[in-house]
C-alpha atoms as a PDB file:
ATOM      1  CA  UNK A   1      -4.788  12.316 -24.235  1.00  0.00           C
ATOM      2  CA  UNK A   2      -3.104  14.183 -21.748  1.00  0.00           C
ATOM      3  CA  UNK A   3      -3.155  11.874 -18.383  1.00  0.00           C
ATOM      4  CA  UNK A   4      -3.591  12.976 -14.826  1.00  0.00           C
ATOM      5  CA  UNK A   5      -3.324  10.220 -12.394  1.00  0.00           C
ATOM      6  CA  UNK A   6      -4.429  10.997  -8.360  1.00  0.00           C
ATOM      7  CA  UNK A   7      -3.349   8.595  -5.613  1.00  0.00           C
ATOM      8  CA  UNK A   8      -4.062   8.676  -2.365  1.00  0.00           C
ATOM      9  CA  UNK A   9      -1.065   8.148   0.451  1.00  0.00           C
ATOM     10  CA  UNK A  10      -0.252   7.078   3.906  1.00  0.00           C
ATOM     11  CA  UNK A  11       2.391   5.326   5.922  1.00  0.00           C
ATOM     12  CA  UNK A  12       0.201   2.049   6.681  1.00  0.00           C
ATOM     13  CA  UNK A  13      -0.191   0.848   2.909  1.00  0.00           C
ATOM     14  CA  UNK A  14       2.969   1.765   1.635  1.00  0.00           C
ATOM     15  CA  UNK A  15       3.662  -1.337   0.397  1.00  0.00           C
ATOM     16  CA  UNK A  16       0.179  -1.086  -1.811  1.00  0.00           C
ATOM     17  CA  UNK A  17       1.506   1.959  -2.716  1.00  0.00           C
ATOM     18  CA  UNK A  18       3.948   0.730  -4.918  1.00  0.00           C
ATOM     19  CA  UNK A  19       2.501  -1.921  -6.571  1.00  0.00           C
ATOM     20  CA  UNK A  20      -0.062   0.871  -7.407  1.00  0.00           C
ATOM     21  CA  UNK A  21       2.382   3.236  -8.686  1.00  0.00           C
ATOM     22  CA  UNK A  22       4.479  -0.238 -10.260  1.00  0.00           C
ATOM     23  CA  UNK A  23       1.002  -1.003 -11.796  1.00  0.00           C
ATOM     24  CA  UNK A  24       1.751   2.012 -14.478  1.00  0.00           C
ATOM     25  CA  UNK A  25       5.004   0.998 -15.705  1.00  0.00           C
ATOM     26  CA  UNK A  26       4.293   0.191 -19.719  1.00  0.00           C
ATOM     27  CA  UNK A  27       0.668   1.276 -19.355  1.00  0.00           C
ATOM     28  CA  UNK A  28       1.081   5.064 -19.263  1.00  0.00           C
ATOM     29  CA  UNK A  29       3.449   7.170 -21.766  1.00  0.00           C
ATOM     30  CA  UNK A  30       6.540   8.205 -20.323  1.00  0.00           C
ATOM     31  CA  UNK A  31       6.838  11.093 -17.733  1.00  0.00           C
ATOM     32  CA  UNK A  32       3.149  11.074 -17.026  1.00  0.00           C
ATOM     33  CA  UNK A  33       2.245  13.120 -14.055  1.00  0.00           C
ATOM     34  CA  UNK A  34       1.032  11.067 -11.019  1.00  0.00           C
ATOM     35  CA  UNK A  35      -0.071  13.256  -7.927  1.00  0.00           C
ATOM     36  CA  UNK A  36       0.482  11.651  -4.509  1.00  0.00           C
ATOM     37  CA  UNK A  37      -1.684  12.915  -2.421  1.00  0.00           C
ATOM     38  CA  UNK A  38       0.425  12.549   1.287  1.00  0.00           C
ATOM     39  CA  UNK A  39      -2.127  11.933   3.644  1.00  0.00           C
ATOM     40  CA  UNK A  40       0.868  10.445   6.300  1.00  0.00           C
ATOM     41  CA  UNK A  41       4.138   9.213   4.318  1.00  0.00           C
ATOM     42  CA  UNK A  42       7.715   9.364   6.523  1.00  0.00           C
ATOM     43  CA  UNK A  43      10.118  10.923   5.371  1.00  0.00           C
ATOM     44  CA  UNK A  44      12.401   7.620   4.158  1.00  0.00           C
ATOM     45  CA  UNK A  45       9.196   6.483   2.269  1.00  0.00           C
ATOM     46  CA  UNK A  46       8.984   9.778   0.192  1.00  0.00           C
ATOM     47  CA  UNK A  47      12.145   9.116  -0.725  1.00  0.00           C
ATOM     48  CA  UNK A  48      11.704   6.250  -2.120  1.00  0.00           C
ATOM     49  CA  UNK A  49       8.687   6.994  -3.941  1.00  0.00           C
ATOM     50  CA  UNK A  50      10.729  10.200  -5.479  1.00  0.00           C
ATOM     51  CA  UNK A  51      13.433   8.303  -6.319  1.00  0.00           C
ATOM     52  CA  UNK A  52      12.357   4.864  -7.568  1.00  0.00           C
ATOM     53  CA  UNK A  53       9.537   5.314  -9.923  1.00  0.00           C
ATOM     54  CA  UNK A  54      11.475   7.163 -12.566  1.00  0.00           C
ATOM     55  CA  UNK A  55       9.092   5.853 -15.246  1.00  0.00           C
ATOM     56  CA  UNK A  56       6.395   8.410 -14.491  1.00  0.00           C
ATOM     57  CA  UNK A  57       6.556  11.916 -12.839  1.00  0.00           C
ATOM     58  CA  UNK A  58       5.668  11.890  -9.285  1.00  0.00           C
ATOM     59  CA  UNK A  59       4.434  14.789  -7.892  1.00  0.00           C
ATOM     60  CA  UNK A  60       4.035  14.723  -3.887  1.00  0.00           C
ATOM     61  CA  UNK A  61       1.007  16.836  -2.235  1.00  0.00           C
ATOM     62  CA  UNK A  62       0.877  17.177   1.581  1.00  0.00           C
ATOM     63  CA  UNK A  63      -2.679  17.612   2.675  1.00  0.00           C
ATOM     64  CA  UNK A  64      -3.813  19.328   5.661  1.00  0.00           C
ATOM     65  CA  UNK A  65      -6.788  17.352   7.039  1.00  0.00           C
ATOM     66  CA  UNK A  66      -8.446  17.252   9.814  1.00  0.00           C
ATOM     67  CA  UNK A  67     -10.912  14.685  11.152  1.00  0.00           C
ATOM     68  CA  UNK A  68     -13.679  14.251   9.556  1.00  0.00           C
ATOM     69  CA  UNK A  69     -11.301  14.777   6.418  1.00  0.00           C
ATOM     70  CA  UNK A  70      -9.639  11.408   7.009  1.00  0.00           C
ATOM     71  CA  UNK A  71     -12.636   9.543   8.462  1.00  0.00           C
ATOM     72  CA  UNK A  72     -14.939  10.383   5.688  1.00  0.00           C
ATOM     73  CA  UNK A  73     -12.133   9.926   2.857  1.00  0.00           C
ATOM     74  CA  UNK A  74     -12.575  13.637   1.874  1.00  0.00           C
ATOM     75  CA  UNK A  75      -9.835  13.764   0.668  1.00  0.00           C
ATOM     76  CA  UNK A  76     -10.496  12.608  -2.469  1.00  0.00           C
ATOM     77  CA  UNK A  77     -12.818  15.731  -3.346  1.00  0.00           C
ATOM     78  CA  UNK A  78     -10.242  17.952  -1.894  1.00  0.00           C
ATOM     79  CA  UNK A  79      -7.251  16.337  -3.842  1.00  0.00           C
ATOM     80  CA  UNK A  80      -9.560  17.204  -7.123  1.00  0.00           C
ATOM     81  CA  UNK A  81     -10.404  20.370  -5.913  1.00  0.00           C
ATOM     82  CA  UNK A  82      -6.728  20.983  -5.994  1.00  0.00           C
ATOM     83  CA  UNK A  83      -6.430  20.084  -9.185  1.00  0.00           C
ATOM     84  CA  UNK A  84      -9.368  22.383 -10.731  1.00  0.00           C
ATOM     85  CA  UNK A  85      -8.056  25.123  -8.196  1.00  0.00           C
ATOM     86  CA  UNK A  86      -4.450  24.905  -9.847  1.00  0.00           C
ATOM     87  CA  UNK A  87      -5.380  24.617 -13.576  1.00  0.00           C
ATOM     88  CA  UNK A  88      -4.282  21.132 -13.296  1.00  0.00           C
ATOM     89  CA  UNK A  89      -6.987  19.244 -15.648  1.00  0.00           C
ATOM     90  CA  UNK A  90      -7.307  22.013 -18.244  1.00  0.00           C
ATOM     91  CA  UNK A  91      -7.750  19.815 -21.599  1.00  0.00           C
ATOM     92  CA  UNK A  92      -7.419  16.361 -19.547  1.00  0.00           C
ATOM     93  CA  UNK A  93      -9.058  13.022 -18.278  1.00  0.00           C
ATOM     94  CA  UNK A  94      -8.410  12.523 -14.403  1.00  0.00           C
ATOM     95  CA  UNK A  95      -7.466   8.748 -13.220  1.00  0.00           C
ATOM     96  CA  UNK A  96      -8.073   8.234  -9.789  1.00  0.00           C
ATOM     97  CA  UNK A  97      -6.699   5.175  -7.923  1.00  0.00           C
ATOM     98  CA  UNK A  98      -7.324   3.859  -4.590  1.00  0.00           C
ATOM     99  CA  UNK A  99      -3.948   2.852  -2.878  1.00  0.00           C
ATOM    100  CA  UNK A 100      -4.704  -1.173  -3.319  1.00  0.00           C
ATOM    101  CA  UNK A 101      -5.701  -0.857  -6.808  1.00  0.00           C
ATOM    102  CA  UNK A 102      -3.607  -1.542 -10.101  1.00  0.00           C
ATOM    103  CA  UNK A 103      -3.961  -0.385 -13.680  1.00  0.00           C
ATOM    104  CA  UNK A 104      -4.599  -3.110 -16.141  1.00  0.00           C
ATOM    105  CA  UNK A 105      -5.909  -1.217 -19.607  1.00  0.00           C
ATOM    106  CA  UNK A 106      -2.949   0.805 -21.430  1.00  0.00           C
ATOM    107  CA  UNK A 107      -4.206   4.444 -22.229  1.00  0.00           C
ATOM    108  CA  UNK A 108      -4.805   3.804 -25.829  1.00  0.00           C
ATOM    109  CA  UNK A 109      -7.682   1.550 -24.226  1.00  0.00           C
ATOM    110  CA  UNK A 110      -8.613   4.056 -21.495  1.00  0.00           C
ATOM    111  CA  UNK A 111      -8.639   6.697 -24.599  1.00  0.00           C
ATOM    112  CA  UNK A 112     -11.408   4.359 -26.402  1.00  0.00           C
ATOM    113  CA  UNK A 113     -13.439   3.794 -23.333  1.00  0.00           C
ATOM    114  CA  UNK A 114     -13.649   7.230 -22.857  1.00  0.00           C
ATOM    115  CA  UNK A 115     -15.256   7.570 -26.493  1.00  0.00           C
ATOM    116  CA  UNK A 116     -17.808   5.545 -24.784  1.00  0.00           C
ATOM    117  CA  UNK A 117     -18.312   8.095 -22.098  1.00  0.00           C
ATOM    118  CA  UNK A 118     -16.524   9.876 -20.708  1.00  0.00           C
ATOM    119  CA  UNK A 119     -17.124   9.391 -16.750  1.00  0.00           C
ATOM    120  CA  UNK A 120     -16.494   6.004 -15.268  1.00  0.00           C
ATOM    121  CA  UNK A 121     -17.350   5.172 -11.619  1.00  0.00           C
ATOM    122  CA  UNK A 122     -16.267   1.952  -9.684  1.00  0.00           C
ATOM    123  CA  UNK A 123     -17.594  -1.570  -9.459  1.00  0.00           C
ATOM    124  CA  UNK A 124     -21.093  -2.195  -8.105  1.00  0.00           C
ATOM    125  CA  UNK A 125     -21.847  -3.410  -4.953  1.00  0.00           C
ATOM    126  CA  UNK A 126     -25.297  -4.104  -3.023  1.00  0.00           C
ATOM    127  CA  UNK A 127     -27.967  -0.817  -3.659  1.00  0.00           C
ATOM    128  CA  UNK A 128     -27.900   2.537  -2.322  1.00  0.00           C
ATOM    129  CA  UNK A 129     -30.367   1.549   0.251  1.00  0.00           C
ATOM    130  CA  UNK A 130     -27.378  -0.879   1.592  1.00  0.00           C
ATOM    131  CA  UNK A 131     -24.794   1.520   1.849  1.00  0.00           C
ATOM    132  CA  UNK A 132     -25.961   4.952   1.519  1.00  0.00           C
ATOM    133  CA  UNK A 133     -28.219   6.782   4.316  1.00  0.00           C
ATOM    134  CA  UNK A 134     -31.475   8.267   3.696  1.00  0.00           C
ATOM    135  CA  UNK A 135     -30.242  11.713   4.536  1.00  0.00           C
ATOM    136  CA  UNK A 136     -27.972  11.881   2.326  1.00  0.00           C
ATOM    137  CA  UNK A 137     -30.128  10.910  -0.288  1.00  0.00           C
ATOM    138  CA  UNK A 138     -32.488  13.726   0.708  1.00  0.00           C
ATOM    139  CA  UNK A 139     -30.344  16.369   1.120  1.00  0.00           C
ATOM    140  CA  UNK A 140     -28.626  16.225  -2.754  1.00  0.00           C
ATOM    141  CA  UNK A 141     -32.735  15.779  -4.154  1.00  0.00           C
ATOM    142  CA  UNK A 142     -33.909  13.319  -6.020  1.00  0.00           C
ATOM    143  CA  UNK A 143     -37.442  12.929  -7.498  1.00  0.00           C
ATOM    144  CA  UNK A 144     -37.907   9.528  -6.914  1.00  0.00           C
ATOM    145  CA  UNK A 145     -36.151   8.367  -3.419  1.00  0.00           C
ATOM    146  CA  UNK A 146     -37.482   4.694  -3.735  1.00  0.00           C
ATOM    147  CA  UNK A 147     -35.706   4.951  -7.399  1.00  0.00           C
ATOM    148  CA  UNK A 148     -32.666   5.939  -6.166  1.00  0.00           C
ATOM    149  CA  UNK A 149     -32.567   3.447  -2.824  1.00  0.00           C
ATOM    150  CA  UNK A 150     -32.912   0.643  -5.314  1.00  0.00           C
ATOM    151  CA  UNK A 151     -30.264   1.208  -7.765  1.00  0.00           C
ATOM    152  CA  UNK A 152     -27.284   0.001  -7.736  1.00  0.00           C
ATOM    153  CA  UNK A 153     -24.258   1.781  -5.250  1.00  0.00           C
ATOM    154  CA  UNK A 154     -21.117   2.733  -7.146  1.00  0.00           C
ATOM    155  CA  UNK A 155     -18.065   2.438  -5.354  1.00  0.00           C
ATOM    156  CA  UNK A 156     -15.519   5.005  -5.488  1.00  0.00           C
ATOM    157  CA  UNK A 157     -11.425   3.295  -5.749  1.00  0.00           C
ATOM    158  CA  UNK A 158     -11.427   3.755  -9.734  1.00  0.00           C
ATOM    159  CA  UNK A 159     -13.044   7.010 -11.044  1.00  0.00           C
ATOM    160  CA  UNK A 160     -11.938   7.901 -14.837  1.00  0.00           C
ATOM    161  CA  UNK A 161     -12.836  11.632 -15.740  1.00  0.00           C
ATOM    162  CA  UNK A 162     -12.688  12.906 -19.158  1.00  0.00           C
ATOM    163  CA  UNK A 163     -12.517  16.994 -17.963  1.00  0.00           C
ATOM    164  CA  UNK A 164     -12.643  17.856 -21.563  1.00  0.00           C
ATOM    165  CA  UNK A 165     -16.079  17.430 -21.472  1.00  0.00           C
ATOM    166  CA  UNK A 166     -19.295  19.598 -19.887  1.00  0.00           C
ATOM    167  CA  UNK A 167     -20.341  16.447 -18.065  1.00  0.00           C
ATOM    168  CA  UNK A 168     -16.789  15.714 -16.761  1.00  0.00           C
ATOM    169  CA  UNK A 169     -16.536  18.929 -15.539  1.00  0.00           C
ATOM    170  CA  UNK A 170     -20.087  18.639 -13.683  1.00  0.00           C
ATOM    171  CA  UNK A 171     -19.615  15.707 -12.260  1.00  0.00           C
ATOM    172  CA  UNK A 172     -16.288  16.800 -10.537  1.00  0.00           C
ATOM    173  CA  UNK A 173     -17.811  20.058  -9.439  1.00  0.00           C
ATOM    174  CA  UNK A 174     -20.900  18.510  -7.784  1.00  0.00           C
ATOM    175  CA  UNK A 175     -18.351  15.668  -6.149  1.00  0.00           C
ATOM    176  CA  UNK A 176     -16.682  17.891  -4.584  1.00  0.00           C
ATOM    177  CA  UNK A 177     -19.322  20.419  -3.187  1.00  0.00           C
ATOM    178  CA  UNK A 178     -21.123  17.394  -2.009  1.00  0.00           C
ATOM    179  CA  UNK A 179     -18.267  15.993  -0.139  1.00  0.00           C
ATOM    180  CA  UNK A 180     -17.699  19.470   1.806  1.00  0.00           C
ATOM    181  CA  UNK A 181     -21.191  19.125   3.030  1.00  0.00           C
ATOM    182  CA  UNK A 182     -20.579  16.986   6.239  1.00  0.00           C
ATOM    183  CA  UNK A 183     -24.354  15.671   6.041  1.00  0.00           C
ATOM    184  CA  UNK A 184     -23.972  14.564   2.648  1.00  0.00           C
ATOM    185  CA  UNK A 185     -20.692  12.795   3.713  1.00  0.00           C
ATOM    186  CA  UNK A 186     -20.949  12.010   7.156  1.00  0.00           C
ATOM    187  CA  UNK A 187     -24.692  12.989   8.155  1.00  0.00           C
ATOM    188  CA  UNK A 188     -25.285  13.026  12.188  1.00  0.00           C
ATOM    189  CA  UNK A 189     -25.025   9.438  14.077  1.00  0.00           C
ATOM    190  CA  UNK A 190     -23.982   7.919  10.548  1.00  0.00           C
ATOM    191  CA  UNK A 191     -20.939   5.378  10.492  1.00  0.00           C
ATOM    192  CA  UNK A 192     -19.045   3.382   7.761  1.00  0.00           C
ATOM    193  CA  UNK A 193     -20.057   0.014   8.844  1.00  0.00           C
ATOM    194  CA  UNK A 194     -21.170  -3.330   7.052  1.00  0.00           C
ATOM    195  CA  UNK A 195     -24.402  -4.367   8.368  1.00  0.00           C
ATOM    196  CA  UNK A 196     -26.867  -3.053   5.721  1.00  0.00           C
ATOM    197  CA  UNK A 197     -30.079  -3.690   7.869  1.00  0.00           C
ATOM    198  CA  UNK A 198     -28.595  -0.834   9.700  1.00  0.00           C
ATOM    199  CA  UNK A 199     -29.923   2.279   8.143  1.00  0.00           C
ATOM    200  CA  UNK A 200     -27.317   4.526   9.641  1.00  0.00           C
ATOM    201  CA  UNK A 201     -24.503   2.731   7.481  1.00  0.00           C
ATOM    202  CA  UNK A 202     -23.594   5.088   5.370  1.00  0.00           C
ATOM    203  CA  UNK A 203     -20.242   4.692   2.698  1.00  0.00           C
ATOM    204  CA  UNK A 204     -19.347   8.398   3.351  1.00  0.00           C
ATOM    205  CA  UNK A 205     -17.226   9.478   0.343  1.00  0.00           C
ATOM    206  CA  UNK A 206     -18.381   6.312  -1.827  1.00  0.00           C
ATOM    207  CA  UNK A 207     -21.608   6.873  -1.170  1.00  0.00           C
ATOM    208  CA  UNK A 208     -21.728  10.740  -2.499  1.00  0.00           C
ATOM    209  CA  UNK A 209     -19.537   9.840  -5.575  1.00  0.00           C
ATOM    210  CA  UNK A 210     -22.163   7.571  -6.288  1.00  0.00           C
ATOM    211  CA  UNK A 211     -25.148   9.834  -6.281  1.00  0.00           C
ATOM    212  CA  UNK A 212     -23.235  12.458  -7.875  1.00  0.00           C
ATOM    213  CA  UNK A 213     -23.329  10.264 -10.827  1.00  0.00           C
ATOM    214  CA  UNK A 214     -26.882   9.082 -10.174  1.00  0.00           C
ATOM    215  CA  UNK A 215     -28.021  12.923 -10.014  1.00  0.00           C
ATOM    216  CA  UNK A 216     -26.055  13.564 -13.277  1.00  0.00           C
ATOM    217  CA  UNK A 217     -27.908  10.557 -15.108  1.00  0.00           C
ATOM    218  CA  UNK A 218     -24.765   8.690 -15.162  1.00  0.00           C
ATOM    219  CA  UNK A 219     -26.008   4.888 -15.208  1.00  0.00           C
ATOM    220  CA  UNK A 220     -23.609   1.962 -14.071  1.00  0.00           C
ATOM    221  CA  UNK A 221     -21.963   0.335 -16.153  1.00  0.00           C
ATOM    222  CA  UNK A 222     -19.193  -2.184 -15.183  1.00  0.00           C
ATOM    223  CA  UNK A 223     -15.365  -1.471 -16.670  1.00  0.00           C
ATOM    224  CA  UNK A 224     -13.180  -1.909 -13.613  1.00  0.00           C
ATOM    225  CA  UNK A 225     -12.921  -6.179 -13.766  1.00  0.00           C
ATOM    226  CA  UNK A 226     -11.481  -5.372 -17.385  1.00  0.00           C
ATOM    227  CA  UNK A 227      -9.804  -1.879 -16.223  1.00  0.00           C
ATOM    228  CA  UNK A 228      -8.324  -2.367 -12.782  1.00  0.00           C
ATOM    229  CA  UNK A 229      -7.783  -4.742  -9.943  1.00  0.00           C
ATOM    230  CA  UNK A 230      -8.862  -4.169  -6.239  1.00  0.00           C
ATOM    231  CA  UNK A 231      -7.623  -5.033  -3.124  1.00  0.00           C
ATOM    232  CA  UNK A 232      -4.694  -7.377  -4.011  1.00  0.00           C
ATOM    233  CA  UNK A 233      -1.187  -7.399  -3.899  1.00  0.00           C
ATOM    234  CA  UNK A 234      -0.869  -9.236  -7.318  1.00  0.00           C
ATOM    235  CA  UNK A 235       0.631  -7.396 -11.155  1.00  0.00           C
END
């Protein structure tokens, strides 16, 4: 299985950075290639990350964003669309991290999971009518809308993409046209809030990845309590 690992970067969460990146060490074969994605890194903490993790292959991507593109967490779609646009996945599965989350399966297990299926989204949390705003919901189609508002909302730190595969490859594709559609991603007077009696909540980013995978008949299935840890400091 040829390995592509994506992680997100900036200055503030450095620290979760490493432990991240640490999180690898014994769980990936040697010299895989991890993207950083350099949303805000200084100069002294690209260093370090260039020079310390010699167990894996760090490549470091500056992205140009703008806005919305932070806000929103865009750049996830756009750090796959580099990816695709660069021939980067040809014949390979696509592990995305969140900054605070740490790899616990080795890739022999991620290899067998993927036998299973071979896209993965996040953890569950609350229903799409929680997180997710109507418009958005509307504007990608759906046949049933009261289906759809009632099933469960996929979050988006741990995404594991076999791109081998035709529904791999759809799934990424619709991601990221999705996400450059600010009213999928950020439709008008929308915010990422937590008060889901507030129907203008809306998860942004999270919320498309997980109707991309509800448009592409993807059903949830937990593997990230077994796969990866989120939001903690601990290895």
């Amino acid at each position: 299985m040829k390995l592509t690992i994506v992680i997100p970067a900036v200055s503030h969460f450095f620290s979760e950075l490493q432990c991240c990146i640490y999180s690898l060490r014994s769980l990936v074969p040697p010299n895989t290639v991890v993207y950083i994605f350099d949303n805000g890194l200084n100069n002294h903490q690209i260093k370090i990350v260039e020079e310390r993790f010699n167990f894996v292959s760090i490549i470091i991507i500056e992205q140009k964003l703008n806005k919305l593109d932070r806000i929103s967490y865009r750049f996830k779609s756009m750090a796959f669309d580099y990816l695709i646009k660069n021939n980067i996945l040809i014949d390979g599965v696509l592990l995305y991290l969140d900054t605070k989350t740490h790899l616990k399966y080795n890739y022999k297990q991620l290899e067998n999971i993927l036998k299973i299926r071979p896209v993965w989204g996040g953890d569950a949390y609350g229903t799409e009518k929680d997180w997710t705003n109507i418009k958005a919901i509307e504007k990608i189609g759906f046949d049933n809308m009261n289906l759809v508002s009632n099933t469960p909302h996929i979050q988006a730190w741990a995404m594991l993409i076999d791109y081998n595969t035709l529904i791999g490859k759809k799934v990424i594709s619709d991601y990221i046209r999705y996400c450059s559609d600010d009213e999928i991603i950020y439709p008008t007077d929308t915010y990422k809030g937590f008060n889901v009696e507030d129907s203008n909540n809306h998860r942004q980013d999270q919320s498309v990845w997980s109707l991309t995978l509800k448009k592409n008949n993807i059903e949830y299935n937990n593997w990230v309590q077994y796969v990866t840890e989120h939001n903690t400091m601990h290895l």
